[in-house]
C-alpha atoms as a PDB file:
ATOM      1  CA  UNK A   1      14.403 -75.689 -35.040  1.00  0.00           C
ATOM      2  CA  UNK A   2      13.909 -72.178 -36.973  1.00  0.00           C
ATOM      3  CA  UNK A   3      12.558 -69.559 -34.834  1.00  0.00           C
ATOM      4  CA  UNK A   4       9.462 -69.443 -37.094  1.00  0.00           C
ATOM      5  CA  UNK A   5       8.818 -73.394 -37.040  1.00  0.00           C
ATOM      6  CA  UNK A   6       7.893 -72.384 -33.847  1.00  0.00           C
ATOM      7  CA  UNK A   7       5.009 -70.030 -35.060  1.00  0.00           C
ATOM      8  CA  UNK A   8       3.983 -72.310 -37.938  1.00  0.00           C
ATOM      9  CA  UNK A   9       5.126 -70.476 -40.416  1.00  0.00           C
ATOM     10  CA  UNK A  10       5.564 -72.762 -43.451  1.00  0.00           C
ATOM     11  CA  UNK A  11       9.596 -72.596 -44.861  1.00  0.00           C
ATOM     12  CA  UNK A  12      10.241 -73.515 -48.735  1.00  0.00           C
ATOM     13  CA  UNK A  13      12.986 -76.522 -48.859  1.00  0.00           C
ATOM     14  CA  UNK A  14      13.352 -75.965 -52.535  1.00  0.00           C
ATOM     15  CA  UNK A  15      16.547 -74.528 -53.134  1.00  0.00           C
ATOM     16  CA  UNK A  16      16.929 -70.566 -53.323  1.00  0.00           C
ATOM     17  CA  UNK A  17      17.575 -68.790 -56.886  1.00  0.00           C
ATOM     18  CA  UNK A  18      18.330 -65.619 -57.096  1.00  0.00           C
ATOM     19  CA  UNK A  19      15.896 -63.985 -59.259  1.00  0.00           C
ATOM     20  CA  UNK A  20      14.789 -60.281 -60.027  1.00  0.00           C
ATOM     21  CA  UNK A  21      11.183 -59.448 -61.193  1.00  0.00           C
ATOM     22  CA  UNK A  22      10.704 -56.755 -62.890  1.00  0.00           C
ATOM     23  CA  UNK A  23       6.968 -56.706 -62.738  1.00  0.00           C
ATOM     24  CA  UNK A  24       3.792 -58.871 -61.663  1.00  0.00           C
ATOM     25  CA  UNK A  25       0.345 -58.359 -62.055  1.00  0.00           C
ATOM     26  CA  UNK A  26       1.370 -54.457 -62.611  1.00  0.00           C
ATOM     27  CA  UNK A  27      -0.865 -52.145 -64.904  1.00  0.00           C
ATOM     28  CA  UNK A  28       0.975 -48.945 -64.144  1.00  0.00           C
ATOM     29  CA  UNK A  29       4.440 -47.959 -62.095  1.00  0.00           C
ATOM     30  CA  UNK A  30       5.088 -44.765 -60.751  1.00  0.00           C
ATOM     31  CA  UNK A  31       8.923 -43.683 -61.414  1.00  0.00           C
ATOM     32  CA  UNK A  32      11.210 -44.514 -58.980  1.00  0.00           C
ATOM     33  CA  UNK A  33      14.427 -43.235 -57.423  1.00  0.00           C
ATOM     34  CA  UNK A  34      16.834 -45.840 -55.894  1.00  0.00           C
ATOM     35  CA  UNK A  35      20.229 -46.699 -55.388  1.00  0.00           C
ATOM     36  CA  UNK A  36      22.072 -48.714 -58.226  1.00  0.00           C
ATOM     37  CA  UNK A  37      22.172 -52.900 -57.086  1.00  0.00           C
ATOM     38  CA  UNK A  38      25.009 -54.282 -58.008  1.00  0.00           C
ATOM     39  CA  UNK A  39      25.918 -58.152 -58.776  1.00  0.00           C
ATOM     40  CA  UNK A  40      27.507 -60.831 -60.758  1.00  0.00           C
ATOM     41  CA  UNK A  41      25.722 -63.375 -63.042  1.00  0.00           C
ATOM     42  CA  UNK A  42      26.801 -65.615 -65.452  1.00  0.00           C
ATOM     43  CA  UNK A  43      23.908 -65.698 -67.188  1.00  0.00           C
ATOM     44  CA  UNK A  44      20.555 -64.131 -68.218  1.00  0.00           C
ATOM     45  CA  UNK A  45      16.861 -65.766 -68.474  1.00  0.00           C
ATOM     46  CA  UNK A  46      13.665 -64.632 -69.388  1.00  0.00           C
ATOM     47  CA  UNK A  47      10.434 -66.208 -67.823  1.00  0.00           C
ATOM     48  CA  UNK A  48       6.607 -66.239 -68.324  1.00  0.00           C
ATOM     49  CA  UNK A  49       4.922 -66.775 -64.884  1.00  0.00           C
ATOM     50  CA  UNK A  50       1.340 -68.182 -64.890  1.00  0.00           C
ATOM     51  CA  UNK A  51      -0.849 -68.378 -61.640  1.00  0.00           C
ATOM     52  CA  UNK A  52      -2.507 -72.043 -61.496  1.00  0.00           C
ATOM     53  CA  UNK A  53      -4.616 -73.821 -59.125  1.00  0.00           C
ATOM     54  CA  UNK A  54      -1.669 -75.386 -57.371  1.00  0.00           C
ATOM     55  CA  UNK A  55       0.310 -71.803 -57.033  1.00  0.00           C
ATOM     56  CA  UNK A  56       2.805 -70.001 -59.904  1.00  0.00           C
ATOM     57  CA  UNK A  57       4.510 -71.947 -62.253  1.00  0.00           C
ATOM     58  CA  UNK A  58       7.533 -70.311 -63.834  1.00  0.00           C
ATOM     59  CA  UNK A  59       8.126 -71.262 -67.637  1.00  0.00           C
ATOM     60  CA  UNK A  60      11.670 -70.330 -69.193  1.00  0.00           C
ATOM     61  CA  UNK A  61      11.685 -68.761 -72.442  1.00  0.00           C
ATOM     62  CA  UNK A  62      14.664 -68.050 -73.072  1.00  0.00           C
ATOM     63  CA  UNK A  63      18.040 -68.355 -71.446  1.00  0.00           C
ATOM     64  CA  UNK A  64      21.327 -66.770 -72.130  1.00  0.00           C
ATOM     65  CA  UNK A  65      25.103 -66.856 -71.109  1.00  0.00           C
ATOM     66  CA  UNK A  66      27.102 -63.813 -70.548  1.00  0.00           C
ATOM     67  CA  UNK A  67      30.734 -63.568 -71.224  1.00  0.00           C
ATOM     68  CA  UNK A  68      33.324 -63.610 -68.247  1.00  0.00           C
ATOM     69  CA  UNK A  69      35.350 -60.625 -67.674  1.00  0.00           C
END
């Protein structure tokens, strides 16, 4: 058992995909310094997000394969 099974904390079982958001519910961001992230992908995909009743459902726009090098 996962150490927080034990505190009832509620785990997804979906699968995980990697995913970066570049903004949610945002009406203004401050500039930010940072560290570059680095990281493979074989392929790019834009989303709309909508908040329902039931929770978020993500809807794919678009999606798009990048070449190998």
């Amino acid at each position: 058992m996962h150490q927080l099974d034990k505190q009832d904390f509620v785990l997804e079982r979906r699968a995980y995909r990697p995913h970066v958001t570049l903004a949610r519910k945002v009406t203004w961001l401050e500039p930010c310094a940072h560290d570059p992230v680095r990281f493979r992908v074989d392929s790019f995909a834009l989303f709309h997000s909508r908040s329902t009743p039931q929770g978020v459902v993500y809807d794919r726009n678009e999606e798009w394969p990048l070449g190998v090098r």
